[in-house]
C-alpha atoms as a PDB file:
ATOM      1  CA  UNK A   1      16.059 -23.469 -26.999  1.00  0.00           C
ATOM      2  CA  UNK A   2      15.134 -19.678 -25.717  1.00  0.00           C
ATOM      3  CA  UNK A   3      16.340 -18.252 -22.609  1.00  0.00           C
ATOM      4  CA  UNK A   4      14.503 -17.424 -19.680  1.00  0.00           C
ATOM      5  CA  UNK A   5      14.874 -13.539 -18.822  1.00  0.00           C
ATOM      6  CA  UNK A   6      14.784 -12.162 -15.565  1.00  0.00           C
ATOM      7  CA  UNK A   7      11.699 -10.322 -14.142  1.00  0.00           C
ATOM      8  CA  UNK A   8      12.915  -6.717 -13.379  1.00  0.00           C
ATOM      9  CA  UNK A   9      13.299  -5.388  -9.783  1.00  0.00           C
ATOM     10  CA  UNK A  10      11.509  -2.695  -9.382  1.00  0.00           C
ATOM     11  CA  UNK A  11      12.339  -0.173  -6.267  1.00  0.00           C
ATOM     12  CA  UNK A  12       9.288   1.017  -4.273  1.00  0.00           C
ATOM     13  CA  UNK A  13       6.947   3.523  -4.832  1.00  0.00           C
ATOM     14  CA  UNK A  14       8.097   6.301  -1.844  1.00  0.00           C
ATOM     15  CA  UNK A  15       5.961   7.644   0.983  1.00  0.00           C
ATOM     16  CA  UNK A  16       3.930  11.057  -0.711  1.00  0.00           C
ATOM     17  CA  UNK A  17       4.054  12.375   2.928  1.00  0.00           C
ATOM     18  CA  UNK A  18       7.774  12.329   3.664  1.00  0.00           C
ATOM     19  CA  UNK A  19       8.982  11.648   0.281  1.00  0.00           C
ATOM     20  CA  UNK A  20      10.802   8.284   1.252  1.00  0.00           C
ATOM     21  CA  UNK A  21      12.582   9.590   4.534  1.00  0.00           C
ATOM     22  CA  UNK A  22      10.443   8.554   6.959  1.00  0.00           C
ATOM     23  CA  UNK A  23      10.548  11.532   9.003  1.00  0.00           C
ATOM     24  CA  UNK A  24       8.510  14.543   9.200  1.00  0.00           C
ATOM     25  CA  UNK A  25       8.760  18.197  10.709  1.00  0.00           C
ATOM     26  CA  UNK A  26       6.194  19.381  12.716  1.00  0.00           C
ATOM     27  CA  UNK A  27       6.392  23.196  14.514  1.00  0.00           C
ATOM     28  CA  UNK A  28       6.263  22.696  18.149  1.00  0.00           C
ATOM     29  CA  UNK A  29       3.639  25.699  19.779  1.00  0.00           C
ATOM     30  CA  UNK A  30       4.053  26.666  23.832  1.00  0.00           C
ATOM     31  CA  UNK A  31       2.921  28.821  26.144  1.00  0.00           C
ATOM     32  CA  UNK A  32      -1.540  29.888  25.783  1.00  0.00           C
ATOM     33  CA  UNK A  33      -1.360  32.407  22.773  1.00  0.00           C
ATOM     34  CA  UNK A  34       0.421  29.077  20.698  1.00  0.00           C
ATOM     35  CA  UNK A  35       4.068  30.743  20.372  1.00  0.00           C
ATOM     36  CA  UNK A  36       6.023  28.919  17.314  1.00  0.00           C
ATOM     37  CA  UNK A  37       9.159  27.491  19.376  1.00  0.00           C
ATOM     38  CA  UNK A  38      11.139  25.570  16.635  1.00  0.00           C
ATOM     39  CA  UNK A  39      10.300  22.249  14.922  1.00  0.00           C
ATOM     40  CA  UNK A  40      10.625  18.460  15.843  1.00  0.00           C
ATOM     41  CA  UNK A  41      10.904  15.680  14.029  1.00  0.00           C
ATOM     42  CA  UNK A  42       9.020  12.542  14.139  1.00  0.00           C
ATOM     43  CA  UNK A  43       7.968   9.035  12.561  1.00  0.00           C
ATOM     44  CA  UNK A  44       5.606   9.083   9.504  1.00  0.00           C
ATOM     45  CA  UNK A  45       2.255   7.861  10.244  1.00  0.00           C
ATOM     46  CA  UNK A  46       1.320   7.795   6.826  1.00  0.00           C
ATOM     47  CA  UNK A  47       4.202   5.158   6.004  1.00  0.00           C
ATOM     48  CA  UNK A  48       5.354   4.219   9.621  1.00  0.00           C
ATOM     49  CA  UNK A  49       8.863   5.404   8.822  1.00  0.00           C
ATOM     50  CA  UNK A  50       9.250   2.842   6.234  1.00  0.00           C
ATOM     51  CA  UNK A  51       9.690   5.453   3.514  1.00  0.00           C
ATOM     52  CA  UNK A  52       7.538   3.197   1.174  1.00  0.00           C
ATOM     53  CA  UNK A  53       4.423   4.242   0.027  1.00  0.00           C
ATOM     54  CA  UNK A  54       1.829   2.197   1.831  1.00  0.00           C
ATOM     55  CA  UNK A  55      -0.516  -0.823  -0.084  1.00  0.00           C
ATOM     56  CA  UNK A  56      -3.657   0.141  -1.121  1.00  0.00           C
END
């Protein structure tokens, strides 16, 4: 009798934007001539922080 095998896991494909973090840095401007103040870091909309690339 043959054996069954096991369907490999596979891990998903990561986010191209953030590269699987979830996060992205942004430079923050201020003041009217647009003065670089630092950056920030927020959720990526491209993924929604998942990290996982999103389905097509």
């Amino acid at each position: 009798m043959a054996t069954r095998r096991k369907p490999a896991v596979t891990e998903p494909a990561k986010c191209p934007v953030c590269k699987g973090s979830g996060e992205v840095s942004r430079t923050v401007h201020v003041g009217r001539k647009g003065r670089v103040a630092g950056e920030q870091t927020g959720l990526c909309l491209n993924c929604l922080g998942s990290g996982e690339a999103p389905s097509t």
